[in-house]
Protein backbone atom coordinates (compact mmCIF):
# COMPACT_ATOMS: atom_id res chain seq x y z
CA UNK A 1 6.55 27.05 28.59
CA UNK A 2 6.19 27.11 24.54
CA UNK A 3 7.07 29.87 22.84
CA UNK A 4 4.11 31.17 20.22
CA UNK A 5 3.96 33.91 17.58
CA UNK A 6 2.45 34.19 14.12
CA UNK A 7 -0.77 32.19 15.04
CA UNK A 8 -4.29 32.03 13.43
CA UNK A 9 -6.85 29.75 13.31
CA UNK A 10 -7.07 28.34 10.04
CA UNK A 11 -10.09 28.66 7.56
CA UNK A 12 -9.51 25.45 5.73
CA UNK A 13 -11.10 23.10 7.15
CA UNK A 14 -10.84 20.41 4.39
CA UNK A 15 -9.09 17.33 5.89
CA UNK A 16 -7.55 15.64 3.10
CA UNK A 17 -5.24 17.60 2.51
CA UNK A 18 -1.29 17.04 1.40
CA UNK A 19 1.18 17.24 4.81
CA UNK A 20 5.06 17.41 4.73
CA UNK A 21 6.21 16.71 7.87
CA UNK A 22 9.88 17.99 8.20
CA UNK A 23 11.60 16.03 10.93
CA UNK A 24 15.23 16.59 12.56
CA UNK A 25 15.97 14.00 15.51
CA UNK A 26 16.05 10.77 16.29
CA UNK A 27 13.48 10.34 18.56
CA UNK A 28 9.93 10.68 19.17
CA UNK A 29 8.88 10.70 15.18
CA UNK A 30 5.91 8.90 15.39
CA UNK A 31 4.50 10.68 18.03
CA UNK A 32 4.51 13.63 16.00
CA UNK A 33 3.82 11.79 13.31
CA UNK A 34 0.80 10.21 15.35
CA UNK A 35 -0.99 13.56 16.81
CA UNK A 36 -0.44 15.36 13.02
CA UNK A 37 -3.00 12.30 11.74
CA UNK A 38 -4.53 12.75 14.50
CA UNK A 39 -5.89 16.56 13.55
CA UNK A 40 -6.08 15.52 10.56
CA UNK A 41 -6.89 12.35 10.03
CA UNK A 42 -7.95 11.82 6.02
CA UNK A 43 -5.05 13.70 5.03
CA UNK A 44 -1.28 12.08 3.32
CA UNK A 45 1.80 12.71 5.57
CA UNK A 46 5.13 12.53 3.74
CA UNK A 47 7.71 12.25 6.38
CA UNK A 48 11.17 13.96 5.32
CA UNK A 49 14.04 13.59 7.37
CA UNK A 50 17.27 15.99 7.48
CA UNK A 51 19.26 15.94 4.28
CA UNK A 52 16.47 14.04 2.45
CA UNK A 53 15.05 16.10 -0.70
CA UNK A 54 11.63 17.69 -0.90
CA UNK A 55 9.02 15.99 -2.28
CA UNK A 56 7.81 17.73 -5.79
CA UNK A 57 4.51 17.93 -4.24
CA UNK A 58 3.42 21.38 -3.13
CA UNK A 59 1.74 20.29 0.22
CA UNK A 60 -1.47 22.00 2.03
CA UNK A 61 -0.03 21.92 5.36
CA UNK A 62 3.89 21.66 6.38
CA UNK A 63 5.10 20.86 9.81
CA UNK A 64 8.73 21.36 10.43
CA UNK A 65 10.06 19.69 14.15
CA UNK A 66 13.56 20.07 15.47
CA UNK A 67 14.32 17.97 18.14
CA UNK A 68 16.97 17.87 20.06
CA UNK A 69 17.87 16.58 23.60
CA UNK A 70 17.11 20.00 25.57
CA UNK A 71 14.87 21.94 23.54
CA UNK A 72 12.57 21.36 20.98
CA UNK A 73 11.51 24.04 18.11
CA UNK A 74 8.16 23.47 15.80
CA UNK A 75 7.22 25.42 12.88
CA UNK A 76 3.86 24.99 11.33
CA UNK A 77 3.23 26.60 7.41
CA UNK A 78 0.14 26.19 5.57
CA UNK A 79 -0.15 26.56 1.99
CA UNK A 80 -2.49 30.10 2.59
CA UNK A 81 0.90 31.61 4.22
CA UNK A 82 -0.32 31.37 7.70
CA UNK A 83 2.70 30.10 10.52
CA UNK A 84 3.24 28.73 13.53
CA UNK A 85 6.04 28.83 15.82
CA UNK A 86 6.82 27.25 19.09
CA UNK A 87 9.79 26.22 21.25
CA UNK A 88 10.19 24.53 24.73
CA UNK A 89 13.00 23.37 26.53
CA UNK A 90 13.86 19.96 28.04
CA UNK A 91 15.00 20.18 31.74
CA UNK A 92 18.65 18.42 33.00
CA UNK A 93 17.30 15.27 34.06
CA UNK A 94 14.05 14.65 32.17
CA UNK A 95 13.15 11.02 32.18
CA UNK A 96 12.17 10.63 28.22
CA UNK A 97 8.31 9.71 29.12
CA UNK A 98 8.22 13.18 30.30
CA UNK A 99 10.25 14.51 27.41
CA UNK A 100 8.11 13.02 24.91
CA UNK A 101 5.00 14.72 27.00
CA UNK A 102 6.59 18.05 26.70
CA UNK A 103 6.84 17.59 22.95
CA UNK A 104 3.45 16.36 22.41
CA UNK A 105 1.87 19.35 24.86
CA UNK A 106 3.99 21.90 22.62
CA UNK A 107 2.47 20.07 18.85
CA UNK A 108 -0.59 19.38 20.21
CA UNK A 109 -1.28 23.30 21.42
CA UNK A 110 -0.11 24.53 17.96
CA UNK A 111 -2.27 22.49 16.17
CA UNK A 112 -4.74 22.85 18.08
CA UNK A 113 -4.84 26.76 17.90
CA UNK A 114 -4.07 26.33 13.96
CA UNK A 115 -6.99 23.80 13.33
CA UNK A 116 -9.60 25.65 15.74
CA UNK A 117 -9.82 21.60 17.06
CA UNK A 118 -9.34 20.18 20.47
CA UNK A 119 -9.07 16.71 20.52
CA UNK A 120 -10.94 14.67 23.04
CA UNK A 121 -8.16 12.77 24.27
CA UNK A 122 -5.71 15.67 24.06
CA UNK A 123 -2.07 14.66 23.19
CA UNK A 124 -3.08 10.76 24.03
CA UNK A 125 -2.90 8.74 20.78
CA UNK A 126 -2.17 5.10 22.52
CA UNK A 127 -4.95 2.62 21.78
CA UNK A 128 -4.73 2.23 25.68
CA UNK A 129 -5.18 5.40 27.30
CA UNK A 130 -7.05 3.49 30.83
CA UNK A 131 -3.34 1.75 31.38
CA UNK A 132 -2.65 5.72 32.89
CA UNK A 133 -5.38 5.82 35.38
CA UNK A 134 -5.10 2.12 35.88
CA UNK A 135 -1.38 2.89 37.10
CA UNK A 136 -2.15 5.91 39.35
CA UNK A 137 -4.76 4.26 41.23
CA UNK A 138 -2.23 1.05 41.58
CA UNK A 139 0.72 3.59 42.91
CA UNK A 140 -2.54 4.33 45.40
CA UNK A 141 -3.34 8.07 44.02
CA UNK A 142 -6.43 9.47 44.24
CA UNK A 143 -9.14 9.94 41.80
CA UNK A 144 -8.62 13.79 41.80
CA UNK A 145 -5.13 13.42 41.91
CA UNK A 146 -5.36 11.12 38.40
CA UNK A 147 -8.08 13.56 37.41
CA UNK A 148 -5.20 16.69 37.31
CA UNK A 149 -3.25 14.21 35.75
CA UNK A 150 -4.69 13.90 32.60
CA UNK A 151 -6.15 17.14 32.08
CA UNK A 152 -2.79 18.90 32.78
CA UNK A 153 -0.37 16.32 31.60
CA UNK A 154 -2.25 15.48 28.66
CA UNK A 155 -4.79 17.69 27.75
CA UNK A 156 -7.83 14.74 27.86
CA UNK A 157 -11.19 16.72 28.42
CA UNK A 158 -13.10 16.56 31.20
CA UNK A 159 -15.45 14.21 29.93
CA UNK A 160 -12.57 11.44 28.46
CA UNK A 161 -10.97 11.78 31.88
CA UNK A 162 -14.19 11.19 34.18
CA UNK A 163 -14.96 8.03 31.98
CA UNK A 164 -11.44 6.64 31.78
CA UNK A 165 -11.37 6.90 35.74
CA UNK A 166 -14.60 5.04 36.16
CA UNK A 167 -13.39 2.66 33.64
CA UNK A 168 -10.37 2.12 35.42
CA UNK A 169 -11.94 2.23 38.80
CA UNK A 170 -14.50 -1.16 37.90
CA UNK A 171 -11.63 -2.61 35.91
CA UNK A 172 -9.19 -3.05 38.64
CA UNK A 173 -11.70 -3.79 41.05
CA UNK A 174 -12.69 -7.05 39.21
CA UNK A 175 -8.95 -7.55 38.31
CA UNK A 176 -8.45 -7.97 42.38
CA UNK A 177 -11.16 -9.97 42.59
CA UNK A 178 -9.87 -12.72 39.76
CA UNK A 179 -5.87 -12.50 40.93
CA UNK A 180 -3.79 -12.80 37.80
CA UNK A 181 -0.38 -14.12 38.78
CA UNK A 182 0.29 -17.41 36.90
CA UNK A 183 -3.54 -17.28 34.93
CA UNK A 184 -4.05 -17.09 31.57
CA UNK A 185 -6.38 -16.87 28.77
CA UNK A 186 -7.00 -18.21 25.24
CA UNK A 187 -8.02 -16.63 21.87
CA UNK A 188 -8.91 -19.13 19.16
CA UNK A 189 -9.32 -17.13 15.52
CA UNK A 190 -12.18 -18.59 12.93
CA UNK A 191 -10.94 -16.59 9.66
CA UNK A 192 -13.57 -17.37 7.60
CA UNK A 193 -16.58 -15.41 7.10
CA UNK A 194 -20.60 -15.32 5.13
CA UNK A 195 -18.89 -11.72 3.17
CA UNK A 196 -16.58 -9.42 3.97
CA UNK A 197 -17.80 -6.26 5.50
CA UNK A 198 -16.56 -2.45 4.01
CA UNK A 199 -14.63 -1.69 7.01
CA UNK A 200 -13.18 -5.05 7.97
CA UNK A 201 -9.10 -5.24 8.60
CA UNK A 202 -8.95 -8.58 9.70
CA UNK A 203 -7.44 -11.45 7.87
CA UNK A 204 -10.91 -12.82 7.10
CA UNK A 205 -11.72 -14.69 4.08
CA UNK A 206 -15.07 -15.01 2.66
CA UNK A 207 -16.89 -18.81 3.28
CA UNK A 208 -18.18 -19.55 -0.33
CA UNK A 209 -13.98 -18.92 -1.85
CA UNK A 210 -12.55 -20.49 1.02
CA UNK A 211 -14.57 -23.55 2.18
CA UNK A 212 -11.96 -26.31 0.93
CA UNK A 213 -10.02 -24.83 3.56
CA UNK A 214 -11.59 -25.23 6.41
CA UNK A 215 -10.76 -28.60 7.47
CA UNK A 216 -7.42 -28.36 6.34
CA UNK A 217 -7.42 -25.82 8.89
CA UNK A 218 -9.04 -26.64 11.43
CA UNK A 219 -6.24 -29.73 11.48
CA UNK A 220 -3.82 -27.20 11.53
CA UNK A 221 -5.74 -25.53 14.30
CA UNK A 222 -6.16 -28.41 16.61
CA UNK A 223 -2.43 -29.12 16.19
CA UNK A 224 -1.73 -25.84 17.67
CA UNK A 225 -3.91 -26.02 20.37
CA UNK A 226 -2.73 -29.36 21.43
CA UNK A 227 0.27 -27.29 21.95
CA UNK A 228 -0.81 -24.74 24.00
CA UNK A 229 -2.92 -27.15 26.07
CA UNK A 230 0.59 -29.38 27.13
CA UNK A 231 2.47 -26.26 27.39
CA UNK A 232 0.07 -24.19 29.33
CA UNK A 233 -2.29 -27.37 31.10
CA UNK A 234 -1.11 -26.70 34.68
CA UNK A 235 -1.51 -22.91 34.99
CA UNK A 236 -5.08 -21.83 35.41
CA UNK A 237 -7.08 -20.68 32.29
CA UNK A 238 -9.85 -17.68 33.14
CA UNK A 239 -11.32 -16.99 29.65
CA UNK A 240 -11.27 -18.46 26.42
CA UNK A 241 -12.46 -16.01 23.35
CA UNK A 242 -13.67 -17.89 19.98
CA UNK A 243 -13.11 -14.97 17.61
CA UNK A 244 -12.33 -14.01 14.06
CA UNK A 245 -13.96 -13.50 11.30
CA UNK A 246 -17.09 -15.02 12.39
CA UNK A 247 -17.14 -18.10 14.13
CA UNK A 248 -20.64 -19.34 13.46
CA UNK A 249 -19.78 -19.20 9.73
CA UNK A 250 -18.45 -22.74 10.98
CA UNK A 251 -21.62 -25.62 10.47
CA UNK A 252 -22.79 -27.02 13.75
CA UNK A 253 -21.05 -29.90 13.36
CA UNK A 254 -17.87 -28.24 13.28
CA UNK A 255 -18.35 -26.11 16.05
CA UNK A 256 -18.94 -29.14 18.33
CA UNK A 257 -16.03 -30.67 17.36
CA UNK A 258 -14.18 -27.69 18.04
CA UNK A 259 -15.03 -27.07 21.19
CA UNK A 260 -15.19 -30.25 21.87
CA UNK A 261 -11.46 -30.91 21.33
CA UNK A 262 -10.97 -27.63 23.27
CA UNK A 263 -12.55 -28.68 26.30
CA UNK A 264 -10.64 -32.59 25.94
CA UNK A 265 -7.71 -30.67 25.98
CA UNK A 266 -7.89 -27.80 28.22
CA UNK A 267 -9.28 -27.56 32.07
CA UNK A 268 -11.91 -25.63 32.30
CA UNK A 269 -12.09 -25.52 36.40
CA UNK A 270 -10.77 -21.87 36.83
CA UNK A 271 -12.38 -20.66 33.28
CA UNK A 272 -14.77 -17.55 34.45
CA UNK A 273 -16.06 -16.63 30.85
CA UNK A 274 -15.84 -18.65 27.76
CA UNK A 275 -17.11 -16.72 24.50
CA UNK A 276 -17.96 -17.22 21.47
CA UNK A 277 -18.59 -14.37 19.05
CA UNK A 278 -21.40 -15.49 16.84
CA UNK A 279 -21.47 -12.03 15.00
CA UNK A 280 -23.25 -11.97 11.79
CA UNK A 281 -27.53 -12.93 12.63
CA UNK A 282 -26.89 -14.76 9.17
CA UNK A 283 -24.67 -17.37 10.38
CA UNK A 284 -26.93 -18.09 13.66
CA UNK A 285 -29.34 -21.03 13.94
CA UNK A 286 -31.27 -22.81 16.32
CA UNK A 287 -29.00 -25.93 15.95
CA UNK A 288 -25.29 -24.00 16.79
CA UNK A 289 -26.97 -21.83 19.17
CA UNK A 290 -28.01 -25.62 21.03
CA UNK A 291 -24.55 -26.46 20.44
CA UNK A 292 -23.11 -24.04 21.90
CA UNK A 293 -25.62 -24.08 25.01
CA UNK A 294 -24.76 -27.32 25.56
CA UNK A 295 -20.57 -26.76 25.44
CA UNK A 296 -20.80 -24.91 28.16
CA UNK A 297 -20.23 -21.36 25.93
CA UNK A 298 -21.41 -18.24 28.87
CA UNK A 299 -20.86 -15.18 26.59
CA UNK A 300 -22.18 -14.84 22.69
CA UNK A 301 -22.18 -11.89 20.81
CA UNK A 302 -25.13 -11.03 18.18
CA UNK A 303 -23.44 -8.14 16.26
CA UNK A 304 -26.07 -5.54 14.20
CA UNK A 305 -23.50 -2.79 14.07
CA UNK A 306 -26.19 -1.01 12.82
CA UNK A 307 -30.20 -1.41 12.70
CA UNK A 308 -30.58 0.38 9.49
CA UNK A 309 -31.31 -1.65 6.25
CA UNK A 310 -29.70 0.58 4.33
CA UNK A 311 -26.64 0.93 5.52
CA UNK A 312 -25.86 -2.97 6.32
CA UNK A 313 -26.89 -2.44 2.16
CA UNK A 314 -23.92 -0.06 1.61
CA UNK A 315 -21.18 -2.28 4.32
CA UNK A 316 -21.67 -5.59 2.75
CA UNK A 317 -23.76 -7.13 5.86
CA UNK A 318 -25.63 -9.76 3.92
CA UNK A 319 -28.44 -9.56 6.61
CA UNK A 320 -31.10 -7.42 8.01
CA UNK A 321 -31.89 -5.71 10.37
CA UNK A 322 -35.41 -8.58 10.82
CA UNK A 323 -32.41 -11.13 10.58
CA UNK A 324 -30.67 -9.62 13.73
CA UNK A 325 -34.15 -9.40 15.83
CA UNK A 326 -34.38 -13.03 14.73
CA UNK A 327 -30.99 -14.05 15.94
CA UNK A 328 -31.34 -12.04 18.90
CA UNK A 329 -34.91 -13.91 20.05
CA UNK A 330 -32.97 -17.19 19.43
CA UNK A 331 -30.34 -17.12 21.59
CA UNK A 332 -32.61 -15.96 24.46
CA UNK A 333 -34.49 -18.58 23.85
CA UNK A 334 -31.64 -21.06 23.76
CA UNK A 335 -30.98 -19.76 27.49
CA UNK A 336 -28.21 -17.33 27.01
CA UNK A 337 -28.29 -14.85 29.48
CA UNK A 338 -25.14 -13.24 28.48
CA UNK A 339 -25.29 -11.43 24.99
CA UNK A 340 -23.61 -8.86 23.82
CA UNK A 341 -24.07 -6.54 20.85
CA UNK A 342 -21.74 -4.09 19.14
CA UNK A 343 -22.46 -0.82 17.00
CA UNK A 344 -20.26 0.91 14.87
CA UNK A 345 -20.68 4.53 14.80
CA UNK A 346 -19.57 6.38 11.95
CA UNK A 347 -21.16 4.30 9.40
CA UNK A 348 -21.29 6.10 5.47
CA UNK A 349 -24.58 8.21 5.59
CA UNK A 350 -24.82 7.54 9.49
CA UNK A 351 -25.66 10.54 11.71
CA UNK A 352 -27.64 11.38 14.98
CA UNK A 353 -30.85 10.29 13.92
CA UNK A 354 -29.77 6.61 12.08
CA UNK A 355 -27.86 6.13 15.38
CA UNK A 356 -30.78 7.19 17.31
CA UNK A 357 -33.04 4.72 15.64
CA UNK A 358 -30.59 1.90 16.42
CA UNK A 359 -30.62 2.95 19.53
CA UNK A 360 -33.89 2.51 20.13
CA UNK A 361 -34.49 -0.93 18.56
CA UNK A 362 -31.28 -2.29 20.55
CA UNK A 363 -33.14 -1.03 23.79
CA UNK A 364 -36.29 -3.52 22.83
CA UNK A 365 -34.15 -6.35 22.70
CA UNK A 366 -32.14 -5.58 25.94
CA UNK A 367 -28.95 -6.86 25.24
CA UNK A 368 -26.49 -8.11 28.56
CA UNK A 369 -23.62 -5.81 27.09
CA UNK A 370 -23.40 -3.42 24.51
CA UNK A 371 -19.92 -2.77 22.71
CA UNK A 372 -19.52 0.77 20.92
CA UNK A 373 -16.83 1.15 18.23
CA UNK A 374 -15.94 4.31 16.74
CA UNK A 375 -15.43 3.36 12.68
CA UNK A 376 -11.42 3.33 12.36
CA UNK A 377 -10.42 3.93 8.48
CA UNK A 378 -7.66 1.62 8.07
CA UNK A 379 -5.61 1.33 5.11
CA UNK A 380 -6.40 -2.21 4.32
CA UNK A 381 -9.94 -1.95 4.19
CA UNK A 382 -12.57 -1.90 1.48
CA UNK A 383 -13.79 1.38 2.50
CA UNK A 384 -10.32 3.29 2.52
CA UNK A 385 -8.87 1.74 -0.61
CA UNK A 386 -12.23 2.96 -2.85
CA UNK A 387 -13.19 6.07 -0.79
CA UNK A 388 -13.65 7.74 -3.63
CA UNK A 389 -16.43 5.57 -4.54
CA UNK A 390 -18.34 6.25 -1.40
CA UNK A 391 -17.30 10.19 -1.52
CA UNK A 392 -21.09 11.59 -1.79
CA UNK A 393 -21.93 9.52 1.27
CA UNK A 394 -20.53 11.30 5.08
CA UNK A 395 -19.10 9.10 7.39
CA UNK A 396 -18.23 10.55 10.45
CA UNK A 397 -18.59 10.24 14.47
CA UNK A 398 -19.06 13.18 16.99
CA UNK A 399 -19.39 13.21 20.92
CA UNK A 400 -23.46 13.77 20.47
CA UNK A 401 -23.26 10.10 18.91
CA UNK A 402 -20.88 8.64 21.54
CA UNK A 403 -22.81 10.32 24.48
CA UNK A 404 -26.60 9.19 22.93
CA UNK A 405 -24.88 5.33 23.01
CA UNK A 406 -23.59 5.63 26.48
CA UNK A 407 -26.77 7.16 27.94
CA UNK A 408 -28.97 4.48 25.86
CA UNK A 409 -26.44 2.06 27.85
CA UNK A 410 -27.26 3.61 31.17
CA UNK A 411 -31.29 2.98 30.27
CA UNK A 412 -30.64 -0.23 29.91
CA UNK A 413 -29.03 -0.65 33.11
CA UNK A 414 -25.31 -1.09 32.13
CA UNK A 415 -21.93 0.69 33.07
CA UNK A 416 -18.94 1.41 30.83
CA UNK A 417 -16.09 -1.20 32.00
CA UNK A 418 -13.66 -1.25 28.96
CA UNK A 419 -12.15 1.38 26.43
CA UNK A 420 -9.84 1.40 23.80
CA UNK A 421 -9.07 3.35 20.69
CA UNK A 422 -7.61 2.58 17.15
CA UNK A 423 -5.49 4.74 14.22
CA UNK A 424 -7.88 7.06 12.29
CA UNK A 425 -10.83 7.11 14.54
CA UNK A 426 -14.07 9.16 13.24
CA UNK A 427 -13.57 11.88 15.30
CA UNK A 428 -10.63 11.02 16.91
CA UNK A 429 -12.88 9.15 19.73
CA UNK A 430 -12.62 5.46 21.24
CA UNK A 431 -14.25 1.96 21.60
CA UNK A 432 -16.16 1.71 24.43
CA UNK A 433 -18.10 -1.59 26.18
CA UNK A 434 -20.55 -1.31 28.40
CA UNK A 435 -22.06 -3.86 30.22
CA UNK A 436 -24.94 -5.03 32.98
CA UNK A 437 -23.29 -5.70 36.53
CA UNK A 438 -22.08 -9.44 36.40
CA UNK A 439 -21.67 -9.58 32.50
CA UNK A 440 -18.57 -7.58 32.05
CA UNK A 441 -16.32 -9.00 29.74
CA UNK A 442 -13.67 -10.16 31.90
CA UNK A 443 -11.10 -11.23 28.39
CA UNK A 444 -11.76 -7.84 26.97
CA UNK A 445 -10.65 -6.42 30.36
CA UNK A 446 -7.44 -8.92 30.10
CA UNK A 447 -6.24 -8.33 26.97
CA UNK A 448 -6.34 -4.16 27.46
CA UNK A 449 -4.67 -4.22 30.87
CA UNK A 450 -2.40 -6.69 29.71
CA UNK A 451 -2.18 -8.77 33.17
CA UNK A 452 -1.67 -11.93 32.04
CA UNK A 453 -0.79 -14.57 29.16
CA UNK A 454 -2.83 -14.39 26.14
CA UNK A 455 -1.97 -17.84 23.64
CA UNK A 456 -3.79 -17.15 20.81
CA UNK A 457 -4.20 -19.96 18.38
CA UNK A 458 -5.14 -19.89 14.21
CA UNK A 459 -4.16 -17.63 11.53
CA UNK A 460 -3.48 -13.45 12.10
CA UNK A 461 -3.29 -15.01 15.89
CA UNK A 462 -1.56 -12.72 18.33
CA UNK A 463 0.32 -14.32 21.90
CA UNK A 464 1.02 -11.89 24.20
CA UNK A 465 3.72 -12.93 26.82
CA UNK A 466 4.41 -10.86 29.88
CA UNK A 467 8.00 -10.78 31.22
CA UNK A 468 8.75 -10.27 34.94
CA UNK A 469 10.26 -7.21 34.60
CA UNK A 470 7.13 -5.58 32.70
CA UNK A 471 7.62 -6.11 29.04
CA UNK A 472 5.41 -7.79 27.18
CA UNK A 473 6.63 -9.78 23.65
CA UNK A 474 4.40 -10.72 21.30
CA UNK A 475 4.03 -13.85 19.21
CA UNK A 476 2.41 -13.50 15.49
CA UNK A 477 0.92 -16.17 13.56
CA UNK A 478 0.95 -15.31 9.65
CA UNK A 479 -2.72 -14.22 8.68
CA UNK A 480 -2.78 -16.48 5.42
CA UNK A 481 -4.74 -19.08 6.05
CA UNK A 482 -2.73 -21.13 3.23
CA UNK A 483 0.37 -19.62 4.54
CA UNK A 484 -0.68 -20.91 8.14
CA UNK A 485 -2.06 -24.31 7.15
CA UNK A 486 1.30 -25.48 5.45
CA UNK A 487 3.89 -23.11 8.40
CA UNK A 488 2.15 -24.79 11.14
CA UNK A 489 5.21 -26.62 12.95
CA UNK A 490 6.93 -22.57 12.54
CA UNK A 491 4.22 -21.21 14.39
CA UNK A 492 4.37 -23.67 16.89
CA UNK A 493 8.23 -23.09 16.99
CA UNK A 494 8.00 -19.40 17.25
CA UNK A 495 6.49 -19.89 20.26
CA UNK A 496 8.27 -22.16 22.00
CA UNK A 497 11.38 -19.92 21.43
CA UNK A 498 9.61 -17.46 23.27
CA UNK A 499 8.57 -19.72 25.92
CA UNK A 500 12.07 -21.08 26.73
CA UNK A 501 13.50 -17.93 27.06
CA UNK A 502 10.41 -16.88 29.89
């Protein structure tokens, strides 16, 4: 067990603070580094390794690790003299999964008394924490058995754990009921979009600057898929996902020939879903919705993220919230009887009662499925680069806002089927789809589980291979769509390097 002395809960509770972490090892740094951000998730962490010289820098918080490979020592300082200590020993023998585990238990408990905070997920900071329950009911364990699991092992709560179970639970079920071996799926990326939203990280570029490219690349696009399609013909496709950016920015005409050449070139026979994420209301009309009805397209999303005027204002949503319950009424009336919706929660100025009146208006429409995203600040985006800017307006998410989504969920009939969390999560919480039975989102499912081939196809494009032995390598496309346009043949090559050697 950890050793402890010198510990008080800290008074300063002011996130953004200045963090030296002081590291001596060679292994496990980022999960350190990972579970510090964590507890702090607004704050700068200068990493300083042994023999490197202090930053000049005064820092708020300083976390010292030793780590060696029997024992590992910890010592937390803040700047208001207040210290932590711990130490724990590595048994002969120790697989390093299980070392890392001890290490995280020992940094998460001493942060966790400093900070006054326990973290929902505990010491988990994977964007996949299901793959753990998904494993233990595989090696045939029981729910209670996984249920100890993650409560002792890693310190989830017993909410997280009783909804990653039933996540993993309906997951596998409809895994077993699809058999993976030799399927696969395909992602197609649309990079353009109407505007670019506050908190986007994609490699999306807005329609109005970057309409002469379209056709260039959608050349490039089909060139690549041609690809995939004699590479990958004879194995059995189960999804295809149309994604981006926004994929309806595209006109109709454009879409048809799109999918058009997608369904010349690919057998759709085995295909169980085939979406298309139609996103923004203000790219949706009558005449795509028709041509997507008609293509054969089972799954559309219509994403609000929010049904408050004011904040789509503030997020650079160049719709409304009348737009969405137009776009919505549409596609019904097209015949789609498979829609999803996603929410963002932590939105600037967004608390209980703004999420509580989206709520309510997404219940009127009755969406199929219903996609909950907890707002990730990543470094990239609009919102993080200019904080400052939006300083006098909160943004923040708390369990009362994730538990009001996934009981509105449960009005409207649905169940959660797929979870999945990102770097610098309001609250430190997770992603979370829920869905009506029969409209689960069976590539959403496949690309977190990781059971099978994902090609992806079009610029920021990620191919996921899976090797027999387990490991999965991945295959990036460049996210410039200039870069990708004029590299085409390289992308193509990169992946058939990768498929010789499977």
């Amino acid at each position: 067990m950890p050793m402890r002395k010198n510990t008080t809960p800290s008074t300063d509770r002011r996130e953004d603070k200045c963090i030296h972490l002081l590291y001596d090892g060679d292994d496990f740094e980022y999960d350190v580094y990972t579970l510090v951000m964590a507890f702090y998730p607004l704050s700068r962490i200068v990493v300083v390794h042994n023999g490197d010289p202090l930053p000049e820098e005064d820092p708020d918080l300083c976390v010292s690790a030793e780590i060696r490979p029997d024992h590992f020592t910890l010592r937390i300082t803040t700047s208001e003299g207040e210290t932590a200590e711990a130490a724990d020993t590595v048994p002969d023998g120790t697989e390093r999964t299980e070392a890392k585990n001890i290490l995280k238990r020992m940094v998460y408990r001493e942060l966790s008394h400093l900070t006054g905070k326990n973290l929902p997920w505990g010491s988990l900071t994977g964007i996949r924490p299901v793959k753990i329950p998904m494993k233990l009911l595989e090696e045939g364990r029981k729910n209670t058995e996984i249920a100890e699991t993650l409560r002792e092992n890693y310190l989830v709560s017993p909410k997280k754990t009783a909804l990653a179970i039933a996540i993993a639970n309906r997951e596998k079920a409809l895994l077993e009921e699809l058999g993976t071996e030799k399927g696969w799926s395909l992602y197609i990326g649309i990079p353009f979009c109407p505007s670019i939203c506050l908190y986007c990280s994609f490699g999306s570029h807005p329609y109005a600057r970057f309409s002469a490219y379209v056709q260039p690349y959608l050349s490039a696009l089909y060139k690549e898929l041609a690809y995939l399609a004699e590479r990958y013909g004879s194995r059995p496709l189960h999804s295809v996902y149309i994604g981006g950016g926004t994929p309806t920015t595209l006109s109709a005409e454009e879409l048809e020939a799109l999918i058009g050449f997608v369904k010349a070139h690919f057998s759709f026979d085995e295909v169980r879903e085939f979406t298309v994420e139609a996103g923004r209301p203000d790219t949706i009309t009558e005449e795509k919705l028709a041509v997507l009805k008609k293509l054969g397209v089972s799954r559309i999303s219509v994403n609000p993220q929010t049904m408050n005027d004011r904040t789509l204002e503030i997020i650079g949503r160049n719709h409304t919230v009348e737009d969405t319950c137009r776009a919505f009424a549409q596609a019904r009336k097209a015949g789609f009887d498979n829609i999803n919706m996603d929410l963002i929660a932590g939105l600037p100025g967004e608390g209980p009662e703004e999420v509580a009146n989206t709520l309510r208006q997404i219940k009127e429409l009755s969406p199929d499925s219903l996609t909950v995203h907890s707002l990730a600040l990543k470094r990239a985006t609009r919102l993080n680069l200019f904080r400052d800017e939006y300083a006098p307006v909160s943004f923040g998410n708390s369990e009362e806002i994730m538990d009001m989504c996934g009981q509105a969920a449960a009005e409207m009939g649905m169940e959660p089927y797929y979870l999945y969390r990102q770097k610098n999560m309001a609250g430190n919480l997770e992603n979370v789809g829920y869905a009506r039975k029969g409209c689960f989102g069976l590539y959403n499912i496949l690309i977190m589980e990781e059971k099978e081939d994902i090609l992806a196809a079009g610029s920021g494009a990620s191919t996921k291979l899976l090797r027999p032995e387990g490991r999965i390598v991945r295959v990036e496309n460049v996210k410039d769509i200039g870069n990708y346009i004029e590299r085409i043949d390289e992308m193509i090559e990169r992946k058939e390097k990768q498929f010789l050697c499977s």
